[in-house]
Protein backbone atom coordinates (compact mmCIF):
# COMPACT_ATOMS: atom_id res chain seq x y z
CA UNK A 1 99.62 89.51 141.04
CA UNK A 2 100.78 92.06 138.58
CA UNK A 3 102.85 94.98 139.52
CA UNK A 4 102.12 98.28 140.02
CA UNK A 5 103.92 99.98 136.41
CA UNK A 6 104.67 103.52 137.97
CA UNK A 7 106.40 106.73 135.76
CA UNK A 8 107.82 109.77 137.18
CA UNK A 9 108.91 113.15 134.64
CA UNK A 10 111.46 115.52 136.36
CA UNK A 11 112.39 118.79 135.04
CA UNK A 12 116.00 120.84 136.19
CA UNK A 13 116.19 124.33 134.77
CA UNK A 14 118.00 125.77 137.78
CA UNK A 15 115.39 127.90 138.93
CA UNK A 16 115.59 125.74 141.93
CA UNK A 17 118.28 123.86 144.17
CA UNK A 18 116.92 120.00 142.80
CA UNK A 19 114.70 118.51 139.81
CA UNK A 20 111.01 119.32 140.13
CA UNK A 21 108.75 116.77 139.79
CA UNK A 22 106.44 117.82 136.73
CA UNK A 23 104.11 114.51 136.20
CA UNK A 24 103.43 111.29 137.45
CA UNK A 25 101.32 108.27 136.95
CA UNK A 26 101.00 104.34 137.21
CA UNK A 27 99.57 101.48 134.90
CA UNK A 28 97.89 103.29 132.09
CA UNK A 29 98.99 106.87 132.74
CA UNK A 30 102.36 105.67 133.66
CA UNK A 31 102.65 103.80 130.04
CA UNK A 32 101.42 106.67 128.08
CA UNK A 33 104.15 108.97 129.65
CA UNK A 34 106.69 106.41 128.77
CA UNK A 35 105.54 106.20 125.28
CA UNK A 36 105.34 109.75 124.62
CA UNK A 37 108.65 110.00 126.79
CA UNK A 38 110.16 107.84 124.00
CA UNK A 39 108.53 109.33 120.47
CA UNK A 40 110.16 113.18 121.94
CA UNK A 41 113.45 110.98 122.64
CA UNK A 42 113.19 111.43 126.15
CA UNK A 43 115.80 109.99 128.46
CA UNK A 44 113.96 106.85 130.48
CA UNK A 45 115.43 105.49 133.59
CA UNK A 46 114.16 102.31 135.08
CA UNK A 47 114.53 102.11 138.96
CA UNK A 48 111.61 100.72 141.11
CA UNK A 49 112.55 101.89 144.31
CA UNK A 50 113.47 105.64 142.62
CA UNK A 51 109.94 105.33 141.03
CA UNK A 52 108.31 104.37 144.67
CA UNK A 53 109.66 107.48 146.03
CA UNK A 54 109.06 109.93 143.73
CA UNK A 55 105.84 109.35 142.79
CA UNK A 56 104.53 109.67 146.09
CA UNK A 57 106.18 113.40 145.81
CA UNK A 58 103.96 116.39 145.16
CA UNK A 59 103.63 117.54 141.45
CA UNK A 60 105.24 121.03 140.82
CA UNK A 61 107.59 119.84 143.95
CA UNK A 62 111.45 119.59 143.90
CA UNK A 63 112.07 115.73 144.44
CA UNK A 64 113.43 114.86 148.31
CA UNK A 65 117.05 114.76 149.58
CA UNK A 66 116.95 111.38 149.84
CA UNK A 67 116.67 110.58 146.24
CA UNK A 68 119.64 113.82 145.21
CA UNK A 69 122.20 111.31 144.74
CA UNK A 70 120.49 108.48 143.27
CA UNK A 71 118.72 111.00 140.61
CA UNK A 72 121.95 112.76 140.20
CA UNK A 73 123.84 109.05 139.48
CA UNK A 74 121.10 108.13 136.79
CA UNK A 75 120.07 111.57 134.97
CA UNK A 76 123.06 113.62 135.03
């Protein structure tokens, strides 16, 4: 059984205490935001369990405590 390819795009301006999640997708959504992700030279982070999370978040909605740290270790 094949897995589920999942892809999560977070946005931090400030305007708001943690990263907002601004798209999400899996299989063939979730590879055409990593391939646009890396013509714009996008930063790409690879973490299942991150990916799990966060794309069951709400678009347009700052990702969960939970995941502050472990978004914090690998983005900033």
């Amino acid at each position: 059984m094949k897995d589920t390819l999942k892809a999560v795009a977070l946005s931090y301006t400030g305007a708001f205490d943690a990263p907002v999640v601004v798209a999400s997708g899996k299989n063939a959504l979730a590879e055409r935001m990593l391939g646009i992700a890396a013509e714009c030279g996008i930063q790409i982070v690879s973490d299942g369990v991150l990916a799990d999370i966060l794309t069951d978040a709400e678009i347009g909605a700052c990702i969960p405590p939970r995941t502050y740290e472990a978004v914090e270790d690998k983005w900033f």
